[in-house]
PDB file of N, CA and C in Angstrom:
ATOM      1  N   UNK A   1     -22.813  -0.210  -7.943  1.00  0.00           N
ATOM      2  CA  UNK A   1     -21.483   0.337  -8.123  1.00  0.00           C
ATOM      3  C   UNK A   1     -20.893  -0.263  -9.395  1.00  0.00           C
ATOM      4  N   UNK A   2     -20.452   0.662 -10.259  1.00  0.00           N
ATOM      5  CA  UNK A   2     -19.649   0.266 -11.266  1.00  0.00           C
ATOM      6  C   UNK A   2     -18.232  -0.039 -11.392  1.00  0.00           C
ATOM      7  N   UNK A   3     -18.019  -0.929 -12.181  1.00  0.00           N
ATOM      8  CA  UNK A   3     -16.639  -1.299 -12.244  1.00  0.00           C
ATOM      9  C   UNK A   3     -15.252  -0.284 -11.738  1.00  0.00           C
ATOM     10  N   UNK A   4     -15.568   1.044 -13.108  1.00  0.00           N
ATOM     11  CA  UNK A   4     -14.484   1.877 -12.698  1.00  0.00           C
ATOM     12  C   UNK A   4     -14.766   2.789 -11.226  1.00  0.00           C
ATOM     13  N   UNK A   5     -15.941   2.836 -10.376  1.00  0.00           N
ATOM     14  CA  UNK A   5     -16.161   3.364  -8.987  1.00  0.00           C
ATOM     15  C   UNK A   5     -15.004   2.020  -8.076  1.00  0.00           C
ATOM     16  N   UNK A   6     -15.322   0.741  -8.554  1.00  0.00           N
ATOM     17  CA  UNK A   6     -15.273  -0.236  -7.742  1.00  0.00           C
ATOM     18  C   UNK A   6     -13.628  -0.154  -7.808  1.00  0.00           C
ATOM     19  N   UNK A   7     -13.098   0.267  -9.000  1.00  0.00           N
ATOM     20  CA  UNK A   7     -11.274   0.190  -8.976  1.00  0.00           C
ATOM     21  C   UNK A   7     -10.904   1.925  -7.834  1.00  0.00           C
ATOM     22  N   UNK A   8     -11.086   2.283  -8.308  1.00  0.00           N
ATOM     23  CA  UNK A   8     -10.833   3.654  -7.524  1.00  0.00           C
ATOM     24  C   UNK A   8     -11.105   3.697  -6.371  1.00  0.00           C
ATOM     25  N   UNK A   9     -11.977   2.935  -5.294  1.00  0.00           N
ATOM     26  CA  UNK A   9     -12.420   2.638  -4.436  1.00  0.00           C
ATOM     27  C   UNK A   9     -11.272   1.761  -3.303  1.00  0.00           C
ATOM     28  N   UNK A  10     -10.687   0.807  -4.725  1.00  0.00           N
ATOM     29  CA  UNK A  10      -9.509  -0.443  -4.163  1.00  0.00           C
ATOM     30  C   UNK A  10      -8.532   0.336  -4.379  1.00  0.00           C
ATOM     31  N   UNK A  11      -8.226   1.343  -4.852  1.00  0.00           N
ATOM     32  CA  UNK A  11      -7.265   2.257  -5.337  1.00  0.00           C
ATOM     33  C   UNK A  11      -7.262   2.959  -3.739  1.00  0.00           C
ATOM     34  N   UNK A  12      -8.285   3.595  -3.535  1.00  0.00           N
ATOM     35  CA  UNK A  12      -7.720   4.255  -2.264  1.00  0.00           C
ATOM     36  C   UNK A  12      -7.861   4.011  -0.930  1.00  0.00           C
ATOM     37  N   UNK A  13      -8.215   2.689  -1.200  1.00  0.00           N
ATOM     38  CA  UNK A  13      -8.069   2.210   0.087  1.00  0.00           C
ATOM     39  C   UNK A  13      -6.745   1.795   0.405  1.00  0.00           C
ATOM     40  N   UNK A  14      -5.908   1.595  -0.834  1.00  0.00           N
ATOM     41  CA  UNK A  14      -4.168   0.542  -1.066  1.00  0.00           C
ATOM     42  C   UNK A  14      -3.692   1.857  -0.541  1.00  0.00           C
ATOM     43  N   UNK A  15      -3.585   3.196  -1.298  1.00  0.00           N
ATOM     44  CA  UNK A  15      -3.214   3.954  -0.733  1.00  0.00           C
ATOM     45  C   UNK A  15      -3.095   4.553   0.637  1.00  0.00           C
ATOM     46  N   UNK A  16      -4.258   4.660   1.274  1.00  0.00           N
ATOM     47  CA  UNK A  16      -4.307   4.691   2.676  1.00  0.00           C
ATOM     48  C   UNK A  16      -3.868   3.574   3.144  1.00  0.00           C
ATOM     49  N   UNK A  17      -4.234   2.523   3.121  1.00  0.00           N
ATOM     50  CA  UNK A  17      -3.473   1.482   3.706  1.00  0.00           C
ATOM     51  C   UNK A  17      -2.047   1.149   4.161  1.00  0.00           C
ATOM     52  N   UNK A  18      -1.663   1.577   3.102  1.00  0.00           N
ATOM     53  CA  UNK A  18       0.144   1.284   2.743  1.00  0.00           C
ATOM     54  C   UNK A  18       0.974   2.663   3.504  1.00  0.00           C
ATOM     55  N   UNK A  19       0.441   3.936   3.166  1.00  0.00           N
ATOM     56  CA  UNK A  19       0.720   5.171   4.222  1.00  0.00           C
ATOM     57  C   UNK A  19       0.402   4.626   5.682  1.00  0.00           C
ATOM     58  N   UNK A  20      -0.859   4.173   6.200  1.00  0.00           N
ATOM     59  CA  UNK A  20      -1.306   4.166   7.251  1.00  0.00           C
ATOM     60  C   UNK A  20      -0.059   3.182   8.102  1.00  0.00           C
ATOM     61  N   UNK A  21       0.001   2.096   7.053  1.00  0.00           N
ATOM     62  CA  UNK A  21       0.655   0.652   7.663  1.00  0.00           C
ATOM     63  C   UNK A  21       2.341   1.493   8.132  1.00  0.00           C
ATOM     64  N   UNK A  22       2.896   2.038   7.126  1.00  0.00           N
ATOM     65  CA  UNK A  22       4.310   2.457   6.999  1.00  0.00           C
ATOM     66  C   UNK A  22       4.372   3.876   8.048  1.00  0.00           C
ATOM     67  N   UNK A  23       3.374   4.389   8.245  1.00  0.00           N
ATOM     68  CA  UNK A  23       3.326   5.448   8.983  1.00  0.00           C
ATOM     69  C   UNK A  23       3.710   4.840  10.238  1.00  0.00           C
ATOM     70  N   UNK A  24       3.217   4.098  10.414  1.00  0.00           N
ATOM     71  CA  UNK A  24       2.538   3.087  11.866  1.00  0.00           C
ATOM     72  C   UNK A  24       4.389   2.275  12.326  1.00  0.00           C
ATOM     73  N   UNK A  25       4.981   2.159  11.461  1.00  0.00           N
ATOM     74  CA  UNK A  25       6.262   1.866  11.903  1.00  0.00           C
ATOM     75  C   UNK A  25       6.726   3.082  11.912  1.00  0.00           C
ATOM     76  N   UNK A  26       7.085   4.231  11.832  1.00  0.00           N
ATOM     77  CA  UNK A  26       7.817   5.511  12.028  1.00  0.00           C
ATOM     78  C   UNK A  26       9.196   5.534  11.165  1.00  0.00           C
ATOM     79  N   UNK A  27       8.570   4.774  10.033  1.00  0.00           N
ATOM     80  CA  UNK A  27       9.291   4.939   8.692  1.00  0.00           C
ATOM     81  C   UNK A  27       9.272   5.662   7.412  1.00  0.00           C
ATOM     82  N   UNK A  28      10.439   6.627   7.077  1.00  0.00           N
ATOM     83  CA  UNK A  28      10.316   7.356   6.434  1.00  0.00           C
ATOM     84  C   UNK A  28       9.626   6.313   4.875  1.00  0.00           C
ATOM     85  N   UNK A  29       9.720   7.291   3.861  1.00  0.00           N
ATOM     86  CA  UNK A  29       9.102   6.142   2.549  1.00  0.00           C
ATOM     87  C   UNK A  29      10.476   5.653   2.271  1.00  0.00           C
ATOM     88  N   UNK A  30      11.955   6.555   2.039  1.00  0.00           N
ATOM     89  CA  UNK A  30      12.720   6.146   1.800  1.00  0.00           C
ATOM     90  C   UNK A  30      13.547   5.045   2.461  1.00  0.00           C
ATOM     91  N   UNK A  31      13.453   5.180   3.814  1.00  0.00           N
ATOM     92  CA  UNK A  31      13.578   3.512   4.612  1.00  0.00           C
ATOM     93  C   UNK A  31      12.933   2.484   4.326  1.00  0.00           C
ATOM     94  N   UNK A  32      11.276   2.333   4.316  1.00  0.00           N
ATOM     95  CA  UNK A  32      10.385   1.557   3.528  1.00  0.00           C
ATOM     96  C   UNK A  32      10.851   1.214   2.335  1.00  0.00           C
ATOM     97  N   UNK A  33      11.266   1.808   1.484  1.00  0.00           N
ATOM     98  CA  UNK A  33      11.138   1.615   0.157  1.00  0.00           C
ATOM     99  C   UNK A  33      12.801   0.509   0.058  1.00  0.00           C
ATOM    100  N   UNK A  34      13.562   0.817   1.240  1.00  0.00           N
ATOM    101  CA  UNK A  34      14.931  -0.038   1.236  1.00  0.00           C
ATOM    102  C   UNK A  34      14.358  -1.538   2.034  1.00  0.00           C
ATOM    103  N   UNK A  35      13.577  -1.475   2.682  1.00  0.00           N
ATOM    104  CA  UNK A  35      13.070  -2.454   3.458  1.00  0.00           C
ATOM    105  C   UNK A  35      12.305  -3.757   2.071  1.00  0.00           C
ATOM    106  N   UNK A  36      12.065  -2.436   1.655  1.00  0.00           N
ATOM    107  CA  UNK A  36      10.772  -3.697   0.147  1.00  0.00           C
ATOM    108  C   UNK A  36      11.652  -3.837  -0.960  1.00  0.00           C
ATOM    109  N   UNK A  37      12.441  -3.094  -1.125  1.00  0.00           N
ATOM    110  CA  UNK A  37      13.640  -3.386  -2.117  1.00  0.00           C
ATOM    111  C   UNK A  37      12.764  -2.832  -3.109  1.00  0.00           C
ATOM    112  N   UNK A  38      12.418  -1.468  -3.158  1.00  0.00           N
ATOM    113  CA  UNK A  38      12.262  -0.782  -3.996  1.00  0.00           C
ATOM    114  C   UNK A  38      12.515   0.837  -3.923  1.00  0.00           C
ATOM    115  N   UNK A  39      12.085   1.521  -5.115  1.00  0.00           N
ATOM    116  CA  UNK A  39      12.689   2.624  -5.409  1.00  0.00           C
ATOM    117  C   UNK A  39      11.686   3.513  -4.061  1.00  0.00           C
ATOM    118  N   UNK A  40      12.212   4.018  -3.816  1.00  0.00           N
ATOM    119  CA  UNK A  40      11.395   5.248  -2.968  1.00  0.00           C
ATOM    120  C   UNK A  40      10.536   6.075  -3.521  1.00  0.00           C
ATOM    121  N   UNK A  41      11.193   6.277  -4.953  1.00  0.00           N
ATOM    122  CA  UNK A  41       9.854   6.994  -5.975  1.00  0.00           C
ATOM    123  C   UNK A  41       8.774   6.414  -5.990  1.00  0.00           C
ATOM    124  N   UNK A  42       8.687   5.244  -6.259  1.00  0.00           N
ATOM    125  CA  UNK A  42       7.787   3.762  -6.409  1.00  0.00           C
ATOM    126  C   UNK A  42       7.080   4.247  -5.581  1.00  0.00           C
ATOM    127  N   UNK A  43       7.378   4.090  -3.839  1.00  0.00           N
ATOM    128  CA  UNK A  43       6.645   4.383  -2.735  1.00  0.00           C
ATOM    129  C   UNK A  43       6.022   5.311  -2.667  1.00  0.00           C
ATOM    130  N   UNK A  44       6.349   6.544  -3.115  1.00  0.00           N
ATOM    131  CA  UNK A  44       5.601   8.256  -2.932  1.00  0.00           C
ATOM    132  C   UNK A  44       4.807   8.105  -4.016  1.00  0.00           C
ATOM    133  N   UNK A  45       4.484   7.237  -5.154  1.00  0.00           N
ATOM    134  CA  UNK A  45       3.403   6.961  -6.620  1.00  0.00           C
ATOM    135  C   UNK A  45       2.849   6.160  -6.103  1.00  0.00           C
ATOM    136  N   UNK A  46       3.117   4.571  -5.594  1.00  0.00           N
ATOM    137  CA  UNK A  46       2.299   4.065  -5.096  1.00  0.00           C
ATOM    138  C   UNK A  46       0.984   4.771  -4.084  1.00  0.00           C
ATOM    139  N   UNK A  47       1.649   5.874  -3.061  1.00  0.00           N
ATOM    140  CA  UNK A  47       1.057   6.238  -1.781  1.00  0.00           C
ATOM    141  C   UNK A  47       0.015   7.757  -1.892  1.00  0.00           C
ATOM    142  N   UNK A  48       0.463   7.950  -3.213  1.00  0.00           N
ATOM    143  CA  UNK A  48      -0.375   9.335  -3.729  1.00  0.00           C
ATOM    144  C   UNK A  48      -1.101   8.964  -4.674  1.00  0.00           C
ATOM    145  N   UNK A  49      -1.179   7.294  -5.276  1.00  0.00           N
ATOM    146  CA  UNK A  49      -2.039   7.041  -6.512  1.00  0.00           C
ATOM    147  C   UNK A  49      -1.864   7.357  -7.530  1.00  0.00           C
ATOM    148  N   UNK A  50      -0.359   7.761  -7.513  1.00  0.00           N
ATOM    149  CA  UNK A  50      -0.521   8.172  -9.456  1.00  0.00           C
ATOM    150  C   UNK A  50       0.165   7.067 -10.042  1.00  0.00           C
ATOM    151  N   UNK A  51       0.551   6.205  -9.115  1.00  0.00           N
ATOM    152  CA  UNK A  51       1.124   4.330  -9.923  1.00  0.00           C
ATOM    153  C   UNK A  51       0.086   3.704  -9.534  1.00  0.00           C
ATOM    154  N   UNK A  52      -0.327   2.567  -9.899  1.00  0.00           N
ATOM    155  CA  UNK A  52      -0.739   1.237  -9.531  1.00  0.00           C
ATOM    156  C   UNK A  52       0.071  -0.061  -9.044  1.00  0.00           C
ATOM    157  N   UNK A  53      -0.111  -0.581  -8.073  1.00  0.00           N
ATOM    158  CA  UNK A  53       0.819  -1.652  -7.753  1.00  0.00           C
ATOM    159  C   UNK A  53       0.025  -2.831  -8.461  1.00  0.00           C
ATOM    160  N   UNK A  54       1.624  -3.098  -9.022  1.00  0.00           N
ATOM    161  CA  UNK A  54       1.941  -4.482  -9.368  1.00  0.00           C
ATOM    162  C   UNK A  54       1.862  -5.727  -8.434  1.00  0.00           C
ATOM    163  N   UNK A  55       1.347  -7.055  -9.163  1.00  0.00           N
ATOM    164  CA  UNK A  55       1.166  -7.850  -8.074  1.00  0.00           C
ATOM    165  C   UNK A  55       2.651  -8.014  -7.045  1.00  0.00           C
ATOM    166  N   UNK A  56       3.805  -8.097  -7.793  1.00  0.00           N
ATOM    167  CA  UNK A  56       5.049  -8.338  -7.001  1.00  0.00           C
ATOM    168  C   UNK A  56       5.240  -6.712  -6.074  1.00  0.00           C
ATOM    169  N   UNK A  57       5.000  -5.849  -6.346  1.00  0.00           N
ATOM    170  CA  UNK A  57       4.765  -4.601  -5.216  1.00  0.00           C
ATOM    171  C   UNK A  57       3.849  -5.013  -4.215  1.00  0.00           C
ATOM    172  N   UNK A  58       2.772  -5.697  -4.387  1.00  0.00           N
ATOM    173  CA  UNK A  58       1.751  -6.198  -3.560  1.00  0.00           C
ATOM    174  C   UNK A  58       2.213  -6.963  -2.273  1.00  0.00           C
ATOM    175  N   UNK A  59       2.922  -8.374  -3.054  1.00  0.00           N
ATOM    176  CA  UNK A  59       3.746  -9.461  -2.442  1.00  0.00           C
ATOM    177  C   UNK A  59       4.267  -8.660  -1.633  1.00  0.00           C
ATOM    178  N   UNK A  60       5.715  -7.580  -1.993  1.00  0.00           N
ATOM    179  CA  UNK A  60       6.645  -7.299  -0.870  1.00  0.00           C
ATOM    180  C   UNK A  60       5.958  -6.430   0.269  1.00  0.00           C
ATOM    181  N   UNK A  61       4.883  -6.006  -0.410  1.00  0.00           N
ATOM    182  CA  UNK A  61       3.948  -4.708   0.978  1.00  0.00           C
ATOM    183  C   UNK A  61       4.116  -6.133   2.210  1.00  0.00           C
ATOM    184  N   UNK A  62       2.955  -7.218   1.320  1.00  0.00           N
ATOM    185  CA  UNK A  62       2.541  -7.845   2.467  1.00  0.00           C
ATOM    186  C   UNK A  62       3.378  -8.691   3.224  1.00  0.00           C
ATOM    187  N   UNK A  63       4.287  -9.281   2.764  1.00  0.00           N
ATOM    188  CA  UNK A  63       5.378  -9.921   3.122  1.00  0.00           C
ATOM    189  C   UNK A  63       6.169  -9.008   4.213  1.00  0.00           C
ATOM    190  N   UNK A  64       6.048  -7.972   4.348  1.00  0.00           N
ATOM    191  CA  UNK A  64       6.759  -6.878   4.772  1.00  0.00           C
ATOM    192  C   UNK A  64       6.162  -6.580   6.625  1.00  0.00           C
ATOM    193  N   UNK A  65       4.872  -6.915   5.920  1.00  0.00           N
ATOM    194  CA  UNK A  65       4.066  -6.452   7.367  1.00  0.00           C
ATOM    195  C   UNK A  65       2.984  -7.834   7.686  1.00  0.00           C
ATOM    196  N   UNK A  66       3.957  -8.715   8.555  1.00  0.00           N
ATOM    197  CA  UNK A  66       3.651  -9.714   9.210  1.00  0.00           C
ATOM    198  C   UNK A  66       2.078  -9.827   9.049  1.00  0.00           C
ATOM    199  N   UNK A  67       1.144 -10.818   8.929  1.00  0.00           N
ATOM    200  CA  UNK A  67      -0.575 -11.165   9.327  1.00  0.00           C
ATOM    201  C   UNK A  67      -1.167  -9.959   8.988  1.00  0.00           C
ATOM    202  N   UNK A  68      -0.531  -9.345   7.427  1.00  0.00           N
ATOM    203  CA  UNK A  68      -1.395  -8.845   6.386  1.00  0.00           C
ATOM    204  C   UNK A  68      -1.522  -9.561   5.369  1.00  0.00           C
ATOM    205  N   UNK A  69      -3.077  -9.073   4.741  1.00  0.00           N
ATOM    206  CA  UNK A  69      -2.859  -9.861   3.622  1.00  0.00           C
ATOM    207  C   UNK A  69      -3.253  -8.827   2.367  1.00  0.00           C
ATOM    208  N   UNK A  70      -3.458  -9.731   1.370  1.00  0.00           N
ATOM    209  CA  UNK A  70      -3.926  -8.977  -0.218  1.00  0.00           C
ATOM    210  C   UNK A  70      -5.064  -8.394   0.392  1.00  0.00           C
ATOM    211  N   UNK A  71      -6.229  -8.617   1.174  1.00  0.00           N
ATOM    212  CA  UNK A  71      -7.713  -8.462   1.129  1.00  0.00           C
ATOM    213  C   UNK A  71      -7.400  -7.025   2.350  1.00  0.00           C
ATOM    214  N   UNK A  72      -6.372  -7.110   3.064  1.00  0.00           N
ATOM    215  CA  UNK A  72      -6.380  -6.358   4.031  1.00  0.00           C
ATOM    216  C   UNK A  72      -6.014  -4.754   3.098  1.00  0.00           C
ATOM    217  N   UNK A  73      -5.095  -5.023   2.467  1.00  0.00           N
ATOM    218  CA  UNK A  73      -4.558  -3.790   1.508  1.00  0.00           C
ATOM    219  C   UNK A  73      -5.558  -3.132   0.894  1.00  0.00           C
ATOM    220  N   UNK A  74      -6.738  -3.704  -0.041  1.00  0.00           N
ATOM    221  CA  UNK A  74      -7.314  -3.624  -0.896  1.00  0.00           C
ATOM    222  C   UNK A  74      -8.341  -3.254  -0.382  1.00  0.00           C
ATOM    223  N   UNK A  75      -9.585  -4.232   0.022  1.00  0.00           N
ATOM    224  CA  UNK A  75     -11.044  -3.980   0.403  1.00  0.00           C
ATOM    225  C   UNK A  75     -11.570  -2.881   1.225  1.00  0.00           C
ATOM    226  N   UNK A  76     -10.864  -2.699   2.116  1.00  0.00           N
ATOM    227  CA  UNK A  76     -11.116  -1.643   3.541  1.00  0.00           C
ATOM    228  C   UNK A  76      -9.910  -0.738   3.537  1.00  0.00           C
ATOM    229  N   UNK A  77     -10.406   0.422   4.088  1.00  0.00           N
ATOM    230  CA  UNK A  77      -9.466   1.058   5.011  1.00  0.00           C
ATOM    231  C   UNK A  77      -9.098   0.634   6.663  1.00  0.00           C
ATOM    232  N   UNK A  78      -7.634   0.243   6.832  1.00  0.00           N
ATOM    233  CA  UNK A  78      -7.580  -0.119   7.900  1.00  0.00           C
ATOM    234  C   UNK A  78      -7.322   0.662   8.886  1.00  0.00           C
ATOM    235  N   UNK A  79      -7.225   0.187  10.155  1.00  0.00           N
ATOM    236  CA  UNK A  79      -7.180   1.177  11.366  1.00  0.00           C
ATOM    237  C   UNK A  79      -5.835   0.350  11.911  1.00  0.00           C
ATOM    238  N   UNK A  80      -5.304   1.318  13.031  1.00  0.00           N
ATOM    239  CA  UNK A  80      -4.151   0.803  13.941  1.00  0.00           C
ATOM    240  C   UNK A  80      -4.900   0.958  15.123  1.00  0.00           C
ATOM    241  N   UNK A  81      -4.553   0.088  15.797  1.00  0.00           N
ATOM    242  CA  UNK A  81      -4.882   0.250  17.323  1.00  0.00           C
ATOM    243  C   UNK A  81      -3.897   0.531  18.291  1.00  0.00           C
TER     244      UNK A  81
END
C-alpha cells in the first residue's frame, strides 16, 4: 500500500467514524458542531471529506467522546454496539 492509498484510507475511516460516533448520540451536525465549538460547516466538510481535520479538530472530536482516542478515529472503522 502506498502512501497516498494509506491517507485516503485514514481519510475515510475519520469520516465514518466521526458521522458514526455523532450519529450514535442523536445529534444533529449543527448541535455537534456547538458542542466542539465549531462551525457546523466545519462538521458537514469534515464528515463528507472535502476538509481535512486539523490536529486541534482532532483534540475536540476526541475530548468530546469520552475513551476515544486519535487511533480510534483514524485506523479502523468503528462499530457501536
Amino acid at each position: 500500500m502506498n502512501e497516498t492509498t494509506e491517507l485516503f484510507e485514514v481519510m475515510d475511516n475519520f469520516k465514518y467514524n466521526l458521522k458514526l460516533l455523532r450519529a450514535s448520540t442523536g445529534m444533529s451536525q449543527r448541535a455537534f458542531a456547538n458542542g466542539v465549538k465549531m462551525h457546523f460547516t466545519k462538521i458537514s466538510r469534515l464528515e463528507s471529506g472535502s476538509r481535512l481535520p486539523r490536529l486541534n479538530d482532532l483534540s475536540k472530536i476526541v475530548n468530546y467522546f469520552p475513551g476515544t482516542t486519535f487511533s480510534d478515529l483514524l485506523e479502523s472503522k468503528l462499530t457501536i454496539n
